[in-house]
N, C-alpha and C. Protein backbone atom coordinates (compact mmCIF):
# COMPACT_ATOMS: atom_id res chain seq x y z
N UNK A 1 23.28 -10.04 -36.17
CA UNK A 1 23.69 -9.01 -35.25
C UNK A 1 24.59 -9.65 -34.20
N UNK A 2 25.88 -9.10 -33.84
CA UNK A 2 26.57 -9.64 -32.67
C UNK A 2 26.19 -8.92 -31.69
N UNK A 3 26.82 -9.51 -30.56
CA UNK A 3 26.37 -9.46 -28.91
C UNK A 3 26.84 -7.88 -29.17
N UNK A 4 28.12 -7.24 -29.64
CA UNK A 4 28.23 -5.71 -29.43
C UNK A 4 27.28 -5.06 -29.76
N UNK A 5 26.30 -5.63 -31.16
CA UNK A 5 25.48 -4.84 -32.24
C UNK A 5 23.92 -4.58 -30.99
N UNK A 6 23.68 -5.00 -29.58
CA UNK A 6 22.56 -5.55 -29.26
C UNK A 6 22.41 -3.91 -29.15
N UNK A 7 20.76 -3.70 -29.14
CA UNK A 7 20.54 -2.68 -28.79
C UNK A 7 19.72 -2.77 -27.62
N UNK A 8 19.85 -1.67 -27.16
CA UNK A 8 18.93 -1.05 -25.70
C UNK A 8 18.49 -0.06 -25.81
N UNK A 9 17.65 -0.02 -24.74
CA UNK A 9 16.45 1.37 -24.76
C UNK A 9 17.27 2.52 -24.53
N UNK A 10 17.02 3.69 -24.87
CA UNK A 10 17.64 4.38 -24.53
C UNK A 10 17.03 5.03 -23.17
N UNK A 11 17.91 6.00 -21.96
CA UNK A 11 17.13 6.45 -20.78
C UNK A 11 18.05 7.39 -20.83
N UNK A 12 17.86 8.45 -19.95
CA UNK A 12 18.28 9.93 -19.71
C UNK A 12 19.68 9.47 -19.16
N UNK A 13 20.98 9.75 -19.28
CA UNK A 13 22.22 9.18 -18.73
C UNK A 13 22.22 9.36 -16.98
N UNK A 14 21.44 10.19 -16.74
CA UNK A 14 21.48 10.79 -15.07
C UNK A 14 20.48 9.47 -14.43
N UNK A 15 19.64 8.62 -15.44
CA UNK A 15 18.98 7.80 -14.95
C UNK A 15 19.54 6.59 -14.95
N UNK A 16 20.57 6.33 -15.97
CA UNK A 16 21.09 4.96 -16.55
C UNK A 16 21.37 4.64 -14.83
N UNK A 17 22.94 5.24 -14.67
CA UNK A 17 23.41 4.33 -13.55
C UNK A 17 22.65 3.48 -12.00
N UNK A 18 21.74 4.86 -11.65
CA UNK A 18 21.21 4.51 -10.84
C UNK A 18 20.08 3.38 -10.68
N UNK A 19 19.06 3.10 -12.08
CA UNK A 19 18.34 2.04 -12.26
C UNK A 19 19.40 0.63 -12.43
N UNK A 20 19.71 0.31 -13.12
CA UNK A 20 21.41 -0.42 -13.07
C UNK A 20 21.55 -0.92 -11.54
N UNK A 21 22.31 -0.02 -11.07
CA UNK A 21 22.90 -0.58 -9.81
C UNK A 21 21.84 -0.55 -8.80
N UNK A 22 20.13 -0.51 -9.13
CA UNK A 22 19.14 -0.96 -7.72
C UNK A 22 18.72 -2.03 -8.70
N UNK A 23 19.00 -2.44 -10.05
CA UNK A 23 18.44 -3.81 -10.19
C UNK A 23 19.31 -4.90 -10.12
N UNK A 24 20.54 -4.53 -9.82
CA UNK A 24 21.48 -5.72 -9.36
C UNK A 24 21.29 -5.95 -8.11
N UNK A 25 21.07 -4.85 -6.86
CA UNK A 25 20.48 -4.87 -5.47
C UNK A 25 20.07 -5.82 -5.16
N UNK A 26 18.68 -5.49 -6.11
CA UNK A 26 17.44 -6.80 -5.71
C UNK A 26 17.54 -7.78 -6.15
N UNK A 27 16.77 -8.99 -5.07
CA UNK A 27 17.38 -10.23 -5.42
C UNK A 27 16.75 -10.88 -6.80
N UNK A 28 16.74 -11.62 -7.15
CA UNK A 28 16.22 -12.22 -8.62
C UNK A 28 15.04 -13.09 -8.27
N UNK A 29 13.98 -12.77 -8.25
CA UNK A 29 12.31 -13.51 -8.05
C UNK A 29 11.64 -13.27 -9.01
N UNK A 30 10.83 -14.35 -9.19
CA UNK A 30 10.08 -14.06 -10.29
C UNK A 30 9.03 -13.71 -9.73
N UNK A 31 7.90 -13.13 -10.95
CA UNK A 31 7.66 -12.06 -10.62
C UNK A 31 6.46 -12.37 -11.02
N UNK A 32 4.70 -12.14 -10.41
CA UNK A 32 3.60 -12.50 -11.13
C UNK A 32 3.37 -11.62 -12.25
N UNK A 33 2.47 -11.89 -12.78
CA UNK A 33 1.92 -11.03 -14.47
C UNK A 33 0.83 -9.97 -13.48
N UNK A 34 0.98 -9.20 -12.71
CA UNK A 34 0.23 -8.12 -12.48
C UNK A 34 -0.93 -7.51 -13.33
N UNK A 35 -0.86 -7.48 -14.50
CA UNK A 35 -1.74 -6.99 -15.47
C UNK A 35 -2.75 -8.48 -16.17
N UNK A 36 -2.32 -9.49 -15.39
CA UNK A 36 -3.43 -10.75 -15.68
C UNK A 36 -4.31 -10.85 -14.80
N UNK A 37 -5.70 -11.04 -15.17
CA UNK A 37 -6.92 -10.73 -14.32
C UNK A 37 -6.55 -12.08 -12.94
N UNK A 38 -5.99 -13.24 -13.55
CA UNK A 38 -6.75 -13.99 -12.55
C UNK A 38 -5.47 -13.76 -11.48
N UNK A 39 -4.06 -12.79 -11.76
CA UNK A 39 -3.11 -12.74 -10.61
C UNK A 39 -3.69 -12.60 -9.55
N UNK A 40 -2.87 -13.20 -8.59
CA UNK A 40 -3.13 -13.01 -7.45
C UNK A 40 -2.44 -11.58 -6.35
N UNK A 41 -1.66 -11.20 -7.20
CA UNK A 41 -0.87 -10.19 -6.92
C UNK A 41 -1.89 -8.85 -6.74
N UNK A 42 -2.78 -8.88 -8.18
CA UNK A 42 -3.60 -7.41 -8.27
C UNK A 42 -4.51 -7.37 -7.19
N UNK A 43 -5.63 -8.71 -6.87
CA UNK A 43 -6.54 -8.56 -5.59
C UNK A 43 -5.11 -7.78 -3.97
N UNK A 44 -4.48 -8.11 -3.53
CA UNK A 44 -3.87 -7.84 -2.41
C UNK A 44 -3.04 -6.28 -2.90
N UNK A 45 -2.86 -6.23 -4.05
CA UNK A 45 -2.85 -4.25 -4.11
C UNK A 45 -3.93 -3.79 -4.45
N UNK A 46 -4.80 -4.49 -4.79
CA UNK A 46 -6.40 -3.75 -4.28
C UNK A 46 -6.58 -3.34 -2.97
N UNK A 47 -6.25 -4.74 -1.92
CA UNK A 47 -6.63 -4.81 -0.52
C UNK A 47 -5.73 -3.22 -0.02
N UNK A 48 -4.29 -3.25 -0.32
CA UNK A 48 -3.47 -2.08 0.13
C UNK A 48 -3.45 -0.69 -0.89
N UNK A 49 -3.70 -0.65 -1.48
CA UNK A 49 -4.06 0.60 -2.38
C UNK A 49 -5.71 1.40 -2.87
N UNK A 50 -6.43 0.31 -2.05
CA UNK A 50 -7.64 0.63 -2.12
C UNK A 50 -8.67 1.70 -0.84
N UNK A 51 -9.32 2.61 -1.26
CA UNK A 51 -9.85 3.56 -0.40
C UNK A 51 -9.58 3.66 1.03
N UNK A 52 -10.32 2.36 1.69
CA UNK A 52 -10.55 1.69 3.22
C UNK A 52 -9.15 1.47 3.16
N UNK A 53 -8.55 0.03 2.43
CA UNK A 53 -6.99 -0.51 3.35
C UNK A 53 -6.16 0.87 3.45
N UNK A 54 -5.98 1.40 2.52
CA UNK A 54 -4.69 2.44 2.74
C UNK A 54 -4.84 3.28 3.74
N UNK A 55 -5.57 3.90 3.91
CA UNK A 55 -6.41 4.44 5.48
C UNK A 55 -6.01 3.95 6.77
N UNK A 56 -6.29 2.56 6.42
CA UNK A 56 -6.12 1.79 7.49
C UNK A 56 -4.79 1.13 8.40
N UNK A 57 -4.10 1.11 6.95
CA UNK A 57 -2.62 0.69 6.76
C UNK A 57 -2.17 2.23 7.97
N UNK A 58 -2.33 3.06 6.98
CA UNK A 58 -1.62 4.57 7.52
C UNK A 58 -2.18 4.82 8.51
N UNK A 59 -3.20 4.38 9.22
CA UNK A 59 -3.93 4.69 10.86
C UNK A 59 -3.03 4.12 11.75
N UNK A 60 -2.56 2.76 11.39
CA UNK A 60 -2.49 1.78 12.54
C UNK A 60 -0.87 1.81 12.35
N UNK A 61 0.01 2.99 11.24
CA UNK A 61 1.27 2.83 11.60
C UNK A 61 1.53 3.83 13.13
N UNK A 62 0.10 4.45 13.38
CA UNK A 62 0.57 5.41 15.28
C UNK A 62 0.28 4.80 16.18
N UNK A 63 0.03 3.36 15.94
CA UNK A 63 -0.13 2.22 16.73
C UNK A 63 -1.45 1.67 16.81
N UNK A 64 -1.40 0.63 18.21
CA UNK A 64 -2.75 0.23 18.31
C UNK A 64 -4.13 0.45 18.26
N UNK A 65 -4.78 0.20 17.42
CA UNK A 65 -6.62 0.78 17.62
C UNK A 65 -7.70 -0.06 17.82
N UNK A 66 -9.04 0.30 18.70
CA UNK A 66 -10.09 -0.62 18.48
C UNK A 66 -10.38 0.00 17.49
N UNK A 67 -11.53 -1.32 16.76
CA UNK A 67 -12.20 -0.56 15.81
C UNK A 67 -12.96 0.34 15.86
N UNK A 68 -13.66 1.21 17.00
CA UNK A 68 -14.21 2.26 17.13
C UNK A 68 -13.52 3.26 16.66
N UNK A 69 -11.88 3.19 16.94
CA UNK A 69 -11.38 4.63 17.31
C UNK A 69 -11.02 4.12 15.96
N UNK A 70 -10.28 2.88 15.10
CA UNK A 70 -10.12 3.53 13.59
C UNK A 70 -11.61 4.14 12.70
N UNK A 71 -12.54 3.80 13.11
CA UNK A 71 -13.79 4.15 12.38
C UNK A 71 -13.81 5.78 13.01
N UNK A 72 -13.76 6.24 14.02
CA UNK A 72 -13.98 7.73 13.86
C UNK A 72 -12.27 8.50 13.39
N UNK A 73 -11.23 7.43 13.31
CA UNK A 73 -9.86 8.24 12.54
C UNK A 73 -10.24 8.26 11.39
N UNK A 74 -10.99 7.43 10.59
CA UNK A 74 -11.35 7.06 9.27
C UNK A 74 -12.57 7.98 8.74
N UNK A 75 -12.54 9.18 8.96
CA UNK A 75 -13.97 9.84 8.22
C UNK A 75 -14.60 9.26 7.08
N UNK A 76 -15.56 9.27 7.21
CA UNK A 76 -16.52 8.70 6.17
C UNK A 76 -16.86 6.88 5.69
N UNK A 77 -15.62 6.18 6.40
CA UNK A 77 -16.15 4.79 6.12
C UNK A 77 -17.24 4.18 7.05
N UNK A 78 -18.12 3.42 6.51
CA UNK A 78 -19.13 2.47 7.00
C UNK A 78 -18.69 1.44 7.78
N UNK A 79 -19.14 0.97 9.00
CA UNK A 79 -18.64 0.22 9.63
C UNK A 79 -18.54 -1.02 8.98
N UNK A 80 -19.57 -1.76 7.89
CA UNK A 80 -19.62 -2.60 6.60
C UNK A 80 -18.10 -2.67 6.16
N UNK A 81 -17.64 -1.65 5.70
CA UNK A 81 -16.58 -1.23 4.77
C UNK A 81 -15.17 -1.46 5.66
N UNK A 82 -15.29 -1.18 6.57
CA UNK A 82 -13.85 -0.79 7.56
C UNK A 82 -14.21 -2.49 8.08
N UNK A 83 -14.67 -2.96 8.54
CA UNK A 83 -14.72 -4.50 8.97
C UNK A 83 -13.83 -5.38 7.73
N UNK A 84 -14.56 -5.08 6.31
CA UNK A 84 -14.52 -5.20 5.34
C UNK A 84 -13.16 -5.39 4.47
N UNK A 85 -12.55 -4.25 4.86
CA UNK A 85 -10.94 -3.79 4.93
C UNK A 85 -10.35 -4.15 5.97
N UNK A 86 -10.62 -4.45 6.82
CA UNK A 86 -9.47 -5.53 8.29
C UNK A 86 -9.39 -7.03 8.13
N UNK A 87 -11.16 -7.08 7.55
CA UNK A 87 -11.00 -8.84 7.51
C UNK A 87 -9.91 -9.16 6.06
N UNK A 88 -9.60 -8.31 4.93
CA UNK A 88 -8.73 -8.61 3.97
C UNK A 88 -7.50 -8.28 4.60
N UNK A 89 -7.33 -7.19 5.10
CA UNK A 89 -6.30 -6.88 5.35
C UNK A 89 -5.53 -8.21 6.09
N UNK A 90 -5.90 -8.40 6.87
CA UNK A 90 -5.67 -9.40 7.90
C UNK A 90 -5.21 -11.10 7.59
N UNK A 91 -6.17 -11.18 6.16
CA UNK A 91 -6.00 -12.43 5.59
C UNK A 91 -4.96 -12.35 4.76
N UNK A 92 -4.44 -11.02 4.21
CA UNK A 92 -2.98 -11.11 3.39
C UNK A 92 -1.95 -10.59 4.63
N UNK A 93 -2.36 -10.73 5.96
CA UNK A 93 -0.97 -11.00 7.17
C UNK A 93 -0.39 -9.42 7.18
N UNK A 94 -0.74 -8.45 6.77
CA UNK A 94 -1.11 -7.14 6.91
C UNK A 94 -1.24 -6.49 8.58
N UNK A 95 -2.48 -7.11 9.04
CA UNK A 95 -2.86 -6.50 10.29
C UNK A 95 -3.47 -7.61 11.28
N UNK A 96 -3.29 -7.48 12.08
CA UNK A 96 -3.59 -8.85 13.55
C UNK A 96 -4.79 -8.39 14.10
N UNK A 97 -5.57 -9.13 14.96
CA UNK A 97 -6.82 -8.45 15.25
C UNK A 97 -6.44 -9.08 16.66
N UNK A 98 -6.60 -8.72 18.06
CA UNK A 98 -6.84 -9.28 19.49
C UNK A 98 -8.12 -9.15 19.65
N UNK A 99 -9.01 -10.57 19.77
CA UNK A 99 -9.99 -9.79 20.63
C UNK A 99 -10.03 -10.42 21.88
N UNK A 100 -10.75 -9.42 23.03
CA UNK A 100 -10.70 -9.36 24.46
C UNK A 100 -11.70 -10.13 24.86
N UNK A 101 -11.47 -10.94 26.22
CA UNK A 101 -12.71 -11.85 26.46
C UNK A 101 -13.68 -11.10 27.81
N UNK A 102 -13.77 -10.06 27.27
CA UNK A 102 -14.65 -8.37 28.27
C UNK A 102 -16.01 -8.71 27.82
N UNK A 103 -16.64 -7.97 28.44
CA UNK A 103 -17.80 -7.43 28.38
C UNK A 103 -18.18 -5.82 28.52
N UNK A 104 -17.92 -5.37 27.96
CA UNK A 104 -18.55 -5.38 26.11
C UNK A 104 -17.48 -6.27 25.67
N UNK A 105 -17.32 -6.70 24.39
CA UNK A 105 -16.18 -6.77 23.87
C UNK A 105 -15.37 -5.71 22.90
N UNK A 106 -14.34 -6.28 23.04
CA UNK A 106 -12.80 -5.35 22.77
C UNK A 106 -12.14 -6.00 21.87
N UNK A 107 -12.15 -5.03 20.76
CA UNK A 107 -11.24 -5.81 19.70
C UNK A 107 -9.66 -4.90 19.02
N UNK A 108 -9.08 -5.31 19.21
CA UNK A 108 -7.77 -4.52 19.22
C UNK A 108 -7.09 -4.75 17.53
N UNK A 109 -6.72 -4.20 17.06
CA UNK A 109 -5.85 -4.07 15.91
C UNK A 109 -4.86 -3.26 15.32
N UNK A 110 -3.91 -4.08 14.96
CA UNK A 110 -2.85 -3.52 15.17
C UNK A 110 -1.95 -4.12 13.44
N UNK A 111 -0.53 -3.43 13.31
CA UNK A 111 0.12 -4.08 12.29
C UNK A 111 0.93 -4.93 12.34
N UNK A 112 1.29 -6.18 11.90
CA UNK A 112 1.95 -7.08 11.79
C UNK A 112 3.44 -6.46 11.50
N UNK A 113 4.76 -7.10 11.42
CA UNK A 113 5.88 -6.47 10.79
C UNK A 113 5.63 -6.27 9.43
N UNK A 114 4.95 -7.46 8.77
CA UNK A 114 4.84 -6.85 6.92
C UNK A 114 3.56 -5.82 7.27
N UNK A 115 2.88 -5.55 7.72
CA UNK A 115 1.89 -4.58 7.44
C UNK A 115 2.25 -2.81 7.57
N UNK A 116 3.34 -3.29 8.66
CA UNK A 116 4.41 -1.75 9.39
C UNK A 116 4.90 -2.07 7.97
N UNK A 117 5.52 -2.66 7.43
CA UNK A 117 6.50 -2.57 5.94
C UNK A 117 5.44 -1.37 5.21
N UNK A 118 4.81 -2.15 4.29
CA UNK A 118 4.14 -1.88 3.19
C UNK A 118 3.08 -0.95 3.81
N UNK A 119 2.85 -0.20 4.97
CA UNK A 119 2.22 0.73 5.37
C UNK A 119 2.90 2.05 5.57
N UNK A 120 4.18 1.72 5.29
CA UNK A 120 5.40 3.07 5.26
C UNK A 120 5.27 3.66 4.05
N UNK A 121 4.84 2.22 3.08
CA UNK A 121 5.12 2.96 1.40
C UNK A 121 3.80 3.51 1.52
N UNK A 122 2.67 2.88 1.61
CA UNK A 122 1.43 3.40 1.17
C UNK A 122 1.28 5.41 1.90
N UNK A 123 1.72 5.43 3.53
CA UNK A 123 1.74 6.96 4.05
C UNK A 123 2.93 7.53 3.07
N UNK A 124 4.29 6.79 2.50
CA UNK A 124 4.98 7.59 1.56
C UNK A 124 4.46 8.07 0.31
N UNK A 125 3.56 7.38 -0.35
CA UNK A 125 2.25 7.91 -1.54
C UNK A 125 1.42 8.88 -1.27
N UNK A 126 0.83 8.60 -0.17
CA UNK A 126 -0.32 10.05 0.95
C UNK A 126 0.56 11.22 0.54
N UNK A 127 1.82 10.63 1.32
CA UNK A 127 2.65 12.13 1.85
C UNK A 127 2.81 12.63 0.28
N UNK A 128 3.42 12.06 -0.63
CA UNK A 128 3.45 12.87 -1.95
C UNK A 128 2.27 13.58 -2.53
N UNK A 129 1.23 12.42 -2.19
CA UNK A 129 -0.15 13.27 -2.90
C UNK A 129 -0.15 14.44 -2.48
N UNK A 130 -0.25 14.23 -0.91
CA UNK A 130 -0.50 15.67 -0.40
C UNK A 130 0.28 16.91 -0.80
N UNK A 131 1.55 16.28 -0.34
CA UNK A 131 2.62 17.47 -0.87
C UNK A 131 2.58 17.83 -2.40
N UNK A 132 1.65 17.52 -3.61
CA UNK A 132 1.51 18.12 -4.79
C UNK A 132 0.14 18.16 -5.14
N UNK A 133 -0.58 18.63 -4.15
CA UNK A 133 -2.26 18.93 -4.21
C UNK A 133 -2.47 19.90 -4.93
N UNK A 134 -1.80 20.91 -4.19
CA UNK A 134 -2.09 22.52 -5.14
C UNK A 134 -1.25 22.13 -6.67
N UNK A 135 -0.49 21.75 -7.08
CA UNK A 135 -0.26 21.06 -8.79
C UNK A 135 -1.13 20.43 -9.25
N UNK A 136 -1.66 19.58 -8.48
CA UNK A 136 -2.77 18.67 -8.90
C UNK A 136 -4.26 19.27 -9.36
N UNK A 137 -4.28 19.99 -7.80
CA UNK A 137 -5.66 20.91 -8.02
C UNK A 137 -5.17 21.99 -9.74
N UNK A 138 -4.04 22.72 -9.12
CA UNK A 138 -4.26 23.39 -10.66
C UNK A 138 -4.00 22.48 -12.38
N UNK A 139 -3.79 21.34 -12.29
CA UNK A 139 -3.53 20.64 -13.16
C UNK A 139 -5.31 20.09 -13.52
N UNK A 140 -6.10 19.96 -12.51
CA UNK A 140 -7.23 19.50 -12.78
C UNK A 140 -8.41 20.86 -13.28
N UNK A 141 -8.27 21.99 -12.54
CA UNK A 141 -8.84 22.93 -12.98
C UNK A 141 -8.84 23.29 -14.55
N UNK A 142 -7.54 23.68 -15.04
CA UNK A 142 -7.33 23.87 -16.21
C UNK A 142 -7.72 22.75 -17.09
N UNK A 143 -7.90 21.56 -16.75
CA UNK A 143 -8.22 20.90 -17.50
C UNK A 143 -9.48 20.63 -18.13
């Protein structure tokens, strides 16, 4: 087969150009095996795609919180759980923690610049869910 004969996948023509010209965009990194257990990639989109972080991510993009006030923004998590989700969060450089040298003590948390990043995409996922609930809901009913 010559280099003309190569074949490619085929994609919808309205899709060709635009995938094309955002993968020349981005820069050239390699890339972990996501779908291999021991990546290290899948634990830290656990940490941000998981119940607690994404919550948490999307709380703290309206700014600063103690952990009191994300635990009552956060319906239903355990204080176990939400500790749980800051101390990861925090260790993949996500979210900063201050704490105050008060009495009581005061612990402040907030997002790092990568945590404001990747906390835009995670409320941009929310916002879609939400905005196709009633599809969803009727997609699940009928089913």
């Amino acid at each position: 087969m010559s280099s003309s004969d190569t074949v490619t996948p085929s994609r919808p023509a309205s899709r060709a150009k635009p995938l094309a010209a955002e993968a020349r965009a981005r820069p050239k990194t390699r890339r972990g095996d996501l779908f291999a257990a021991a990546c290290p990639s899948r634990q830290i989109l656990n940490h941000v795609t998981g119940r607690w972080g994404s919550l948490v991510l999307v709380a703290l993009l309206e700014g600063t919180l103690r952990f009191s006030e994300l635990r009552r923004r956060i319906d239903g998590v355990s204080e176990r759980m939400l500790a749980q989700a800051l101390q990861d969060l925090e260790l993949d450089g996500f979210v900063s923690r201050h704490a105050h040298p008060v009495m009581p003590p005061r612990v402040d948390y907030t997002l790092t610049p990568m945590g404001y990043e990747i906390g835009l995409h995670v409320r941009e996922l929310a916002d879609w869910v939400e905005g196709n609930l009633p599809r969803i809901q009727r997609h699940r009913a009928a089913g």
